[in-house]
C-alpha atoms as a PDB file:
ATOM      1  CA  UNK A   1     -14.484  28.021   1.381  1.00  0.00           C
ATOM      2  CA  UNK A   2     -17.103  25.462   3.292  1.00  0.00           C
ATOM      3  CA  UNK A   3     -18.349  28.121   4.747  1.00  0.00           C
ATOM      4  CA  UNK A   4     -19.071  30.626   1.222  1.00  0.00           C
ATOM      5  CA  UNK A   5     -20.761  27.322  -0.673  1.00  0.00           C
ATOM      6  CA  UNK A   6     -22.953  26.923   2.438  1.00  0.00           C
ATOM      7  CA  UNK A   7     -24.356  30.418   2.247  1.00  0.00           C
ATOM      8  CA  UNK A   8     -24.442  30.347  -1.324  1.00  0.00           C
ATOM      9  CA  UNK A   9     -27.059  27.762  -1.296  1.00  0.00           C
ATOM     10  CA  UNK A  10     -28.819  28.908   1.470  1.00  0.00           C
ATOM     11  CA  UNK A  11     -28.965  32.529  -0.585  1.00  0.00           C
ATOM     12  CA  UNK A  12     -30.762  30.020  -3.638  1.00  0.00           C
ATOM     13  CA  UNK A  13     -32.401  28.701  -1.281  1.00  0.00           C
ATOM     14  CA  UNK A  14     -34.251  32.168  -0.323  1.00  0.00           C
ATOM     15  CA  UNK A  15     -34.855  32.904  -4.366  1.00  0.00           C
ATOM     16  CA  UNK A  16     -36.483  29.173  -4.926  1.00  0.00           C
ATOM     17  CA  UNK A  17     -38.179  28.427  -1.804  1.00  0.00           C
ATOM     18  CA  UNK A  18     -39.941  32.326  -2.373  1.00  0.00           C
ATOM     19  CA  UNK A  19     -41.240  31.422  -5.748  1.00  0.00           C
ATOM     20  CA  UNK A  20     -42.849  28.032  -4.163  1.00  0.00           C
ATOM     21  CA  UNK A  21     -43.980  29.613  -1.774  1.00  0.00           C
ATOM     22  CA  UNK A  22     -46.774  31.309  -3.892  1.00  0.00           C
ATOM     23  CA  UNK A  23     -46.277  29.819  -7.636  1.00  0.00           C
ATOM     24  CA  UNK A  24     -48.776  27.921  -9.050  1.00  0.00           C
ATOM     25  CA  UNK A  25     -50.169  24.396  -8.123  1.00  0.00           C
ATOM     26  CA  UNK A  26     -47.241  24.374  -5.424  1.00  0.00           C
ATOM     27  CA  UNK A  27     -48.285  26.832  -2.818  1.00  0.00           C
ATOM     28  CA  UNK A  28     -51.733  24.947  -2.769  1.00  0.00           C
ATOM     29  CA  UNK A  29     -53.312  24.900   0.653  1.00  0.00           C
ATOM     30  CA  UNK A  30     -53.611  21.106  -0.247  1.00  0.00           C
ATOM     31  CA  UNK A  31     -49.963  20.825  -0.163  1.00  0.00           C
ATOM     32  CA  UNK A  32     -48.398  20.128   3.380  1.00  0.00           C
ATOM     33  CA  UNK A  33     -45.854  22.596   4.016  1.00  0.00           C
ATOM     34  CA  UNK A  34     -43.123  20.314   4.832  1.00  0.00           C
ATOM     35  CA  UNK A  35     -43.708  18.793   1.795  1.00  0.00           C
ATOM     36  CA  UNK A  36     -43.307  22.575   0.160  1.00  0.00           C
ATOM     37  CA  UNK A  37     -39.764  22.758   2.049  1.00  0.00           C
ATOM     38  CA  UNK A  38     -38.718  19.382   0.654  1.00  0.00           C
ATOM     39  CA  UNK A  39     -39.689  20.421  -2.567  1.00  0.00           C
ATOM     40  CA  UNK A  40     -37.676  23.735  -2.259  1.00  0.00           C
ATOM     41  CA  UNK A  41     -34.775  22.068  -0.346  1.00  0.00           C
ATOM     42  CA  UNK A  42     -34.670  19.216  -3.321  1.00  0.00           C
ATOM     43  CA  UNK A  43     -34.499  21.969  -5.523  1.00  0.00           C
ATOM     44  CA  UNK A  44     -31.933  23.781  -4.547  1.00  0.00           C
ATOM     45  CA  UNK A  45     -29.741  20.834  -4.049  1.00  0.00           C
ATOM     46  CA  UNK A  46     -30.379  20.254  -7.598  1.00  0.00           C
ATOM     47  CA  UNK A  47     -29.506  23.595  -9.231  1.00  0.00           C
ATOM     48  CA  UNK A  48     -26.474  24.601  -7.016  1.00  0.00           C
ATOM     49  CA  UNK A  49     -23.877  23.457  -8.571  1.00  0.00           C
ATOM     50  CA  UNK A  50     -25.266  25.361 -11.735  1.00  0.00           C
ATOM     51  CA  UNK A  51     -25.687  28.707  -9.709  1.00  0.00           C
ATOM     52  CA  UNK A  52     -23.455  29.138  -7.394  1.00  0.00           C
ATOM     53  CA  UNK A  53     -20.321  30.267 -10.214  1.00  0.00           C
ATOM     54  CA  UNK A  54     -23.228  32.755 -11.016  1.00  0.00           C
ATOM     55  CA  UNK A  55     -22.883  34.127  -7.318  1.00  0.00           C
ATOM     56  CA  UNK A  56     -19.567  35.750  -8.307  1.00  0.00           C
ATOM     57  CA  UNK A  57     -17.126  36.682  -5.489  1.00  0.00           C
ATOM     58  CA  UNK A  58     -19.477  39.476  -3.416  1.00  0.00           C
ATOM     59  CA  UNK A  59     -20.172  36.453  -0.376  1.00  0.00           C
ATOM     60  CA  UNK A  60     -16.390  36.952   0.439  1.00  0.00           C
ATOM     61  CA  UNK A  61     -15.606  38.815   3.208  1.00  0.00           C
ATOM     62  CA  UNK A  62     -19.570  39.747   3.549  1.00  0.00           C
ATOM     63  CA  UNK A  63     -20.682  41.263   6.696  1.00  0.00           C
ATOM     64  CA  UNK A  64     -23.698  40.654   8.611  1.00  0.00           C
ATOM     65  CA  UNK A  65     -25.037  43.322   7.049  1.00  0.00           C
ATOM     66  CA  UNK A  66     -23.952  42.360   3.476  1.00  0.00           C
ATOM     67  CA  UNK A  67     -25.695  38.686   4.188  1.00  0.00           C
ATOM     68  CA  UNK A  68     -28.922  40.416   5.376  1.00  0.00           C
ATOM     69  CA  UNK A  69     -29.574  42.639   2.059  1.00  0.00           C
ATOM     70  CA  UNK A  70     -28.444  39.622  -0.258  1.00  0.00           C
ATOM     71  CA  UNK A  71     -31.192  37.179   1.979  1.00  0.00           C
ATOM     72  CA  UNK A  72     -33.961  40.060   1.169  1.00  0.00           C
ATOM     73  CA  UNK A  73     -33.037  40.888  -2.221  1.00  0.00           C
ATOM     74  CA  UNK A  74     -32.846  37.207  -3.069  1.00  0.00           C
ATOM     75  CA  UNK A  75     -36.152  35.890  -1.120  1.00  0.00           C
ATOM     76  CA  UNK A  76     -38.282  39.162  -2.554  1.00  0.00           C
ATOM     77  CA  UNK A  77     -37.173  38.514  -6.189  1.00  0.00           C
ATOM     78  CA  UNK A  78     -38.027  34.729  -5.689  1.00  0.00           C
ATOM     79  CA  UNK A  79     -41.595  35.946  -3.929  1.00  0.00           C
ATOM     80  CA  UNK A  80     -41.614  38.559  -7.337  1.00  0.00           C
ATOM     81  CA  UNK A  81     -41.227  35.516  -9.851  1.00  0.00           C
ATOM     82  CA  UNK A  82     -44.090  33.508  -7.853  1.00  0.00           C
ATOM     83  CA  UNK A  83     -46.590  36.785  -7.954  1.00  0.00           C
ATOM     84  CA  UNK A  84     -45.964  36.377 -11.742  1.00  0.00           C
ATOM     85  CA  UNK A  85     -46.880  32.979 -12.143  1.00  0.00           C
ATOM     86  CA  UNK A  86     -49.755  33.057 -10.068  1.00  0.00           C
ATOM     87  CA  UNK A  87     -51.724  36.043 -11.785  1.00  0.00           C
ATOM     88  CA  UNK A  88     -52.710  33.617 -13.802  1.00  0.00           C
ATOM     89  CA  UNK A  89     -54.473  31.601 -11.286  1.00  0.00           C
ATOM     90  CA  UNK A  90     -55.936  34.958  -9.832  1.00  0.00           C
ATOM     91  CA  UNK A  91     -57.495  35.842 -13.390  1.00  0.00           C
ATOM     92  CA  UNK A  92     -58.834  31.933 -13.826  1.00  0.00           C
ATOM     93  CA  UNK A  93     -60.247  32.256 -10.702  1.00  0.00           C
ATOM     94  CA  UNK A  94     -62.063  35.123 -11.331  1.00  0.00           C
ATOM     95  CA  UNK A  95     -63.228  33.525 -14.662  1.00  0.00           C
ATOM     96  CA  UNK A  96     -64.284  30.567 -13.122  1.00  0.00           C
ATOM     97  CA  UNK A  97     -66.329  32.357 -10.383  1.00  0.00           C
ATOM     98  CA  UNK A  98     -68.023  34.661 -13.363  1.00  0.00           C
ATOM     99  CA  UNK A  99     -68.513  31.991 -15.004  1.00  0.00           C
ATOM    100  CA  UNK A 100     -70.191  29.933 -12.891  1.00  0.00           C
ATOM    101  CA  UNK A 101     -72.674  33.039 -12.280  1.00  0.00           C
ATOM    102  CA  UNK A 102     -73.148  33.230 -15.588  1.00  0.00           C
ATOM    103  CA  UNK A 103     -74.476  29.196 -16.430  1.00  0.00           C
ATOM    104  CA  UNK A 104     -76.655  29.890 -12.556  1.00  0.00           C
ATOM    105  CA  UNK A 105     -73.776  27.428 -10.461  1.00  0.00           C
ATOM    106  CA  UNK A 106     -72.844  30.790  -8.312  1.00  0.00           C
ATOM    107  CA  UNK A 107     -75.112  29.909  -4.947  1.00  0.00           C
ATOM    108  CA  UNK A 108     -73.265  26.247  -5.242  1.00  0.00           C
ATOM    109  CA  UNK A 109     -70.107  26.213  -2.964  1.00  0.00           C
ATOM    110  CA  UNK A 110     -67.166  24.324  -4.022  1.00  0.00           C
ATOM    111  CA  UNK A 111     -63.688  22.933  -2.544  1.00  0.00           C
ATOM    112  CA  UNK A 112     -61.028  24.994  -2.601  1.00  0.00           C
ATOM    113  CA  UNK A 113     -58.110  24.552  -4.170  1.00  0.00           C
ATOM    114  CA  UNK A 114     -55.979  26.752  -4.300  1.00  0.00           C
ATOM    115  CA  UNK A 115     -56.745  28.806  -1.420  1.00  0.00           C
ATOM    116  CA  UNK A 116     -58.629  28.101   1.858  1.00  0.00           C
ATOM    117  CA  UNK A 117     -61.576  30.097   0.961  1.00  0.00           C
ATOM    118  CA  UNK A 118     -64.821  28.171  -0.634  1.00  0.00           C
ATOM    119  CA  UNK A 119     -65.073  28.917  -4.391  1.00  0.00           C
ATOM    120  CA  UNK A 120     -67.800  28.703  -6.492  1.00  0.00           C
ATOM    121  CA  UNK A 121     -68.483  25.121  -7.968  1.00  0.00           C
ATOM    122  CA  UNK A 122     -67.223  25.388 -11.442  1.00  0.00           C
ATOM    123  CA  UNK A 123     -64.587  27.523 -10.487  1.00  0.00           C
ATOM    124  CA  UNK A 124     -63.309  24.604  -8.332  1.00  0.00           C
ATOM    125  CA  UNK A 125     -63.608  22.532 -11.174  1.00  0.00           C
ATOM    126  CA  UNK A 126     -61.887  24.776 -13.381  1.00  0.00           C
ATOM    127  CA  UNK A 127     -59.485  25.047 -10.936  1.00  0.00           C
ATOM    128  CA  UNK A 128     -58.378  21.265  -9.908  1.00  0.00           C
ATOM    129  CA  UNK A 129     -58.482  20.484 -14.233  1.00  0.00           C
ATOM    130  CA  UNK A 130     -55.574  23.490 -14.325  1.00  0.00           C
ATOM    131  CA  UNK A 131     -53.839  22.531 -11.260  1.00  0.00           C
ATOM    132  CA  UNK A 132     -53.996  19.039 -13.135  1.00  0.00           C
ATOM    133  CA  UNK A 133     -52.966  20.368 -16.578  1.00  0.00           C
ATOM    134  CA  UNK A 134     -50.130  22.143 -15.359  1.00  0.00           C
ATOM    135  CA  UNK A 135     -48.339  18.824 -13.866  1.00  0.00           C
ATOM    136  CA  UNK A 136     -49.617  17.166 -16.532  1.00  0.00           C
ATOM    137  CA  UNK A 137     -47.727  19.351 -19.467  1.00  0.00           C
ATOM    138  CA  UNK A 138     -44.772  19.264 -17.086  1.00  0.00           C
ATOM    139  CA  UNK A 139     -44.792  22.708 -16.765  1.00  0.00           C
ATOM    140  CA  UNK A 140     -43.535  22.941 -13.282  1.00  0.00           C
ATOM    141  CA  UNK A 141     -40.066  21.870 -14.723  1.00  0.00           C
ATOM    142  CA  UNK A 142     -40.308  24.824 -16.996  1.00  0.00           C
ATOM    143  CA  UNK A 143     -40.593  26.653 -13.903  1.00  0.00           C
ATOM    144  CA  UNK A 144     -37.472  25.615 -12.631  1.00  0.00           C
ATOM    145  CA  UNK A 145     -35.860  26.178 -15.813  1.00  0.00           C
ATOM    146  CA  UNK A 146     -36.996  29.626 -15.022  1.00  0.00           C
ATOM    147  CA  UNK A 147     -35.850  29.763 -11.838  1.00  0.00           C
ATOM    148  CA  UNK A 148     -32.326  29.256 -13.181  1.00  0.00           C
ATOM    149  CA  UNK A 149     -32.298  31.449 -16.115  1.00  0.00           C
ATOM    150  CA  UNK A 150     -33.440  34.324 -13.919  1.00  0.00           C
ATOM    151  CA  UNK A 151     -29.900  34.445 -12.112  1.00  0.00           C
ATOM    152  CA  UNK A 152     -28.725  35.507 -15.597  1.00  0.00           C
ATOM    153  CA  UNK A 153     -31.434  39.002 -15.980  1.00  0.00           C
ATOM    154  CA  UNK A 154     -31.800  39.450 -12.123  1.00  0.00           C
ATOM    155  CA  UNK A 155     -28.314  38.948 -10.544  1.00  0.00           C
ATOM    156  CA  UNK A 156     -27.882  37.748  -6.929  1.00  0.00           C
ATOM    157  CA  UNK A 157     -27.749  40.137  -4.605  1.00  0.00           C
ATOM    158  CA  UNK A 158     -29.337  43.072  -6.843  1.00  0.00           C
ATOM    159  CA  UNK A 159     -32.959  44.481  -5.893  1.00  0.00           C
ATOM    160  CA  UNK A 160     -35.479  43.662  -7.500  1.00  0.00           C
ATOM    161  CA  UNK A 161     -36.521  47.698  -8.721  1.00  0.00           C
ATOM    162  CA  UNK A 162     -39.922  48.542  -7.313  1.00  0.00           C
ATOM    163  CA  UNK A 163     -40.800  49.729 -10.535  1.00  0.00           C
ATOM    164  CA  UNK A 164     -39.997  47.312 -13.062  1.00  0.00           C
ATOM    165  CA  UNK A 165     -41.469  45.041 -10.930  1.00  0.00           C
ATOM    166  CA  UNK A 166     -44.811  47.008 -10.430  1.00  0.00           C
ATOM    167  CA  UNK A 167     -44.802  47.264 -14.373  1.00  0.00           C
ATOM    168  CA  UNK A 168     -44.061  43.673 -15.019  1.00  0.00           C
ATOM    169  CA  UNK A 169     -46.694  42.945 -12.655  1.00  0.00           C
ATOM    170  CA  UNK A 170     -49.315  44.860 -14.203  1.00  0.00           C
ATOM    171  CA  UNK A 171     -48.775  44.136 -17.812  1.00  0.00           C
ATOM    172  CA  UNK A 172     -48.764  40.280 -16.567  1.00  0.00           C
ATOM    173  CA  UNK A 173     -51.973  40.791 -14.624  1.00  0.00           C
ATOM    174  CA  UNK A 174     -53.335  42.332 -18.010  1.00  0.00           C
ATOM    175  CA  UNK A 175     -52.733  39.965 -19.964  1.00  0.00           C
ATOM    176  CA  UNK A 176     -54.070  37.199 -17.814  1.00  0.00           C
ATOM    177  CA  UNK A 177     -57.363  39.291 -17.713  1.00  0.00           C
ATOM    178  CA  UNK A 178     -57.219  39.422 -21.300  1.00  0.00           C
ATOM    179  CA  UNK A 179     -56.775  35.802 -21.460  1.00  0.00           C
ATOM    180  CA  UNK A 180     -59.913  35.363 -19.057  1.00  0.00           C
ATOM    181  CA  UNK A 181     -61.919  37.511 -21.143  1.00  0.00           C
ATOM    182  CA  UNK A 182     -61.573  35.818 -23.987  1.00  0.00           C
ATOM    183  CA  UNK A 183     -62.694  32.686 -22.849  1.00  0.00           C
ATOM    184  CA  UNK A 184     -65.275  33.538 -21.391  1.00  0.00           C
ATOM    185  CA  UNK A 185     -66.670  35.955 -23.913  1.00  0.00           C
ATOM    186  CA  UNK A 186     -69.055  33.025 -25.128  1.00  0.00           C
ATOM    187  CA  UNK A 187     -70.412  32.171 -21.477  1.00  0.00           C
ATOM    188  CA  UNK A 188     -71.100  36.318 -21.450  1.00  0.00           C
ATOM    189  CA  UNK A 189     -72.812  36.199 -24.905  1.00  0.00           C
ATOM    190  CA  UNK A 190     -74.698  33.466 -23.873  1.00  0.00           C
ATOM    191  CA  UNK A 191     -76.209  35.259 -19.988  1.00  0.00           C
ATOM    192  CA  UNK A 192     -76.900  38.305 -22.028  1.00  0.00           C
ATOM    193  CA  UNK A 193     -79.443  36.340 -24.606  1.00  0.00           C
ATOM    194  CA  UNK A 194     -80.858  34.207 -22.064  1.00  0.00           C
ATOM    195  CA  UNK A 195     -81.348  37.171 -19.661  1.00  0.00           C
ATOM    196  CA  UNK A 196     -82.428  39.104 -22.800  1.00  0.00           C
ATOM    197  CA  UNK A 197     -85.551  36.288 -23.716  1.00  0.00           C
ATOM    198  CA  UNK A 198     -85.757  35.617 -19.863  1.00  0.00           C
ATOM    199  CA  UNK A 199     -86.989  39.097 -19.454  1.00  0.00           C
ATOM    200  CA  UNK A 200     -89.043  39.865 -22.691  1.00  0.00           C
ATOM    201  CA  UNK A 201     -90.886  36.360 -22.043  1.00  0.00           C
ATOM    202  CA  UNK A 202     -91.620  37.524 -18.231  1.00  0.00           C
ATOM    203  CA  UNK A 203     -92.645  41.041 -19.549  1.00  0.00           C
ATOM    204  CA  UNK A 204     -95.251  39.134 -21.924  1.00  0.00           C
ATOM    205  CA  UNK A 205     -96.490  36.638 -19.644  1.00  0.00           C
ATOM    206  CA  UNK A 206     -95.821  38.840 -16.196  1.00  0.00           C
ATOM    207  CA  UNK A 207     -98.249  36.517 -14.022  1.00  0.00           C
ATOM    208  CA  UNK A 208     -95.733  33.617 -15.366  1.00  0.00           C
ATOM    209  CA  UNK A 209     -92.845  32.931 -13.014  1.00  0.00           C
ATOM    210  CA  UNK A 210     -90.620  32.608 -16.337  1.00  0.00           C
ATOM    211  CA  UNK A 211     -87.150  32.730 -14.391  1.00  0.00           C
ATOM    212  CA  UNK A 212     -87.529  30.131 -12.038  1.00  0.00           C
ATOM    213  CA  UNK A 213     -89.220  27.859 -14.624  1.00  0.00           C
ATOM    214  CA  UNK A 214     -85.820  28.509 -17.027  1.00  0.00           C
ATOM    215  CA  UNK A 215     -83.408  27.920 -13.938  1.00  0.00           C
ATOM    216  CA  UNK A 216     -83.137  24.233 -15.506  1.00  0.00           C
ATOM    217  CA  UNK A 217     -82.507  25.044 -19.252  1.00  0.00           C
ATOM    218  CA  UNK A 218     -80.550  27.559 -18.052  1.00  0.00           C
ATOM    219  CA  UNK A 219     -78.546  25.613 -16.149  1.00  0.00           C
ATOM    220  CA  UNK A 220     -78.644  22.605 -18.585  1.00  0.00           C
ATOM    221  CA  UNK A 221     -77.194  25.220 -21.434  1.00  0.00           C
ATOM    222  CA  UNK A 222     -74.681  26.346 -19.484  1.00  0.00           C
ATOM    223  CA  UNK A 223     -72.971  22.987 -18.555  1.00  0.00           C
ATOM    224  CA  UNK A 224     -73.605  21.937 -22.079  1.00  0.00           C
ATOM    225  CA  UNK A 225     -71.434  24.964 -23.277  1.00  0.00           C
ATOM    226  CA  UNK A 226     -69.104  24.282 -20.816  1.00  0.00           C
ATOM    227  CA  UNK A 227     -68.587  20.938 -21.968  1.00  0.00           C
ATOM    228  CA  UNK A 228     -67.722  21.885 -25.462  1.00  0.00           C
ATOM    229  CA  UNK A 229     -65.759  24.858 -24.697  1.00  0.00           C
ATOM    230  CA  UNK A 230     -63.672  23.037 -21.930  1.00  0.00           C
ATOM    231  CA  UNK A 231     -60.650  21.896 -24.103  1.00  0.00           C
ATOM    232  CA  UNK A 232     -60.442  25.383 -25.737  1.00  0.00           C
ATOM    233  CA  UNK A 233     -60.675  27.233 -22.302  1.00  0.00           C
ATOM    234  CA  UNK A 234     -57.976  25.219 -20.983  1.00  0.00           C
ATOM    235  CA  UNK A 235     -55.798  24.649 -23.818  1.00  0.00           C
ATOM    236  CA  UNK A 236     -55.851  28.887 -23.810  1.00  0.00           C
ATOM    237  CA  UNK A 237     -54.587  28.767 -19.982  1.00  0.00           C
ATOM    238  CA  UNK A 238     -52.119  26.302 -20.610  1.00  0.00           C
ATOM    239  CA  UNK A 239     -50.825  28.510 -23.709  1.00  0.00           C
ATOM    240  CA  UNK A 240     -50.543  31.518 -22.118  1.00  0.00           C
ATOM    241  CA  UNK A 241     -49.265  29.978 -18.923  1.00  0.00           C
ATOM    242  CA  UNK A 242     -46.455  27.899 -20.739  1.00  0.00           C
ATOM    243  CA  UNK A 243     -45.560  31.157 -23.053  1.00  0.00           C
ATOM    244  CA  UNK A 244     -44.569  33.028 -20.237  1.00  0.00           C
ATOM    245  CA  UNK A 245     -42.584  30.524 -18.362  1.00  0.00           C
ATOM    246  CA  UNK A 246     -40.557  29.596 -21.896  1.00  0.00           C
ATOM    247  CA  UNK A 247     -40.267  33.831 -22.359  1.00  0.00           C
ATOM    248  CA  UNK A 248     -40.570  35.706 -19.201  1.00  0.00           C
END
């Protein structure tokens, strides 16, 4: 019936317009929101013929009641999938603010990107060059890709479990963190040795305003690290990032 198909995609409509609504690069601030809704409408146009077999024969005969659980179940397993994606903007965010701390950038505000709050400088940076990578590696389709494959492990209509998705969450947040971390374990070696001479030289020369004469080399040694690190720091993002859209 007319009536069935036009709820069905409506009902995909609630699992892929959640998951832009907060997934990566697409939920930008930057982003007008009627652009978002084109991008979700286009999308679900696209992949409905694909799903809706998948939505079985439980829209039949559905009450208002019925409709009402599968539109929340749907919409909060499409939000779930976004969360997901977008921990590991929350951990290179984090990064990027340490980071930029760490090379004496932290009093420097930058754009925002992502969100409507002022980040830190290179955290911007960092930021915009993922936001970049990520349409760059086409890894937005993969995210659709995703979207469709998760009709097969989530079915419509079925809730998303608090639990397993408290669990997933976690052990995705982890390894973001990880991820972070590891990236930036040279930018932490390299405070600790500066602070480390910093303060030795100011303990042996105490009338010697050492730390605002090093704010420059500092500075200088920092951006210089970042430079050559860059690729690597990215390229470890855009690994991780792609690995768990291809996997789940």
């Amino acid at each position: 019936m007319i009536s069935d198909t036009i709820l069905g995609v409506f009902l995909i409509f609630c699992r892929v317009g959640g998951c832009l609504l907060v997934a990566p690069g697409l939920s930008s601030a930057r982003v007008a929101p009627h652009i978002r809704l084109f991008i979700a409408l286009t999308v679900t146009l696209a992949v409905a013929p694909m799903l809706l077999p998948k939505l079985g024969l439980g829209l039949r005969g559905a009450g208002p009641a019925d409709i009402l659980w599968w539109v929340g179940c749907e919409t909060l397993t499409g939000l779930a999938i976004g969360f997901f994606g977008r921990s590991f903007y929350f951990a290179l965010e984090t990064m990027g603010s340490a980071l930029a701390t760490m090379i004496g950038l932290g009093g420097i505000p930058g754009n925002p990107v992502a969100e409507h709050e002022a980040a830190s400088l290179a955290g911007s940076l960092i930021m915009m060059a993922a936001t970049v990578l990520v349409f760059s590696m086409d890894l937005h389709w993969e995210l659709f890709r995703g979207l469709v494959a998760s009709y097969d492990r989530i079915p419509a209509g079925n809730p998303f479990g608090a639990r397993p998705m408290l669990a997933g969450y976690v052990d995705r947040i982890t390894a973001a963190f990880v991820m972070a971390v590891r990236v930036t374990s040279p930018f932490i070696i390299y405070s600790v040795l500066v602070n480390l001479a910093l303060g030795l030289a100011n303990k042996l020369t105490p009338q010697i305003p050492v730390f605002f004469i090093a704010t420059p080399f500092i500075l200088f040694g920092g951006l210089l690290l970042l430079m050559v690190l860059s690729t690597d720091l990215l390229g470890q993002f855009a690994l991780e990032y792609g690995h768990w859209l291809k996997r789940g």
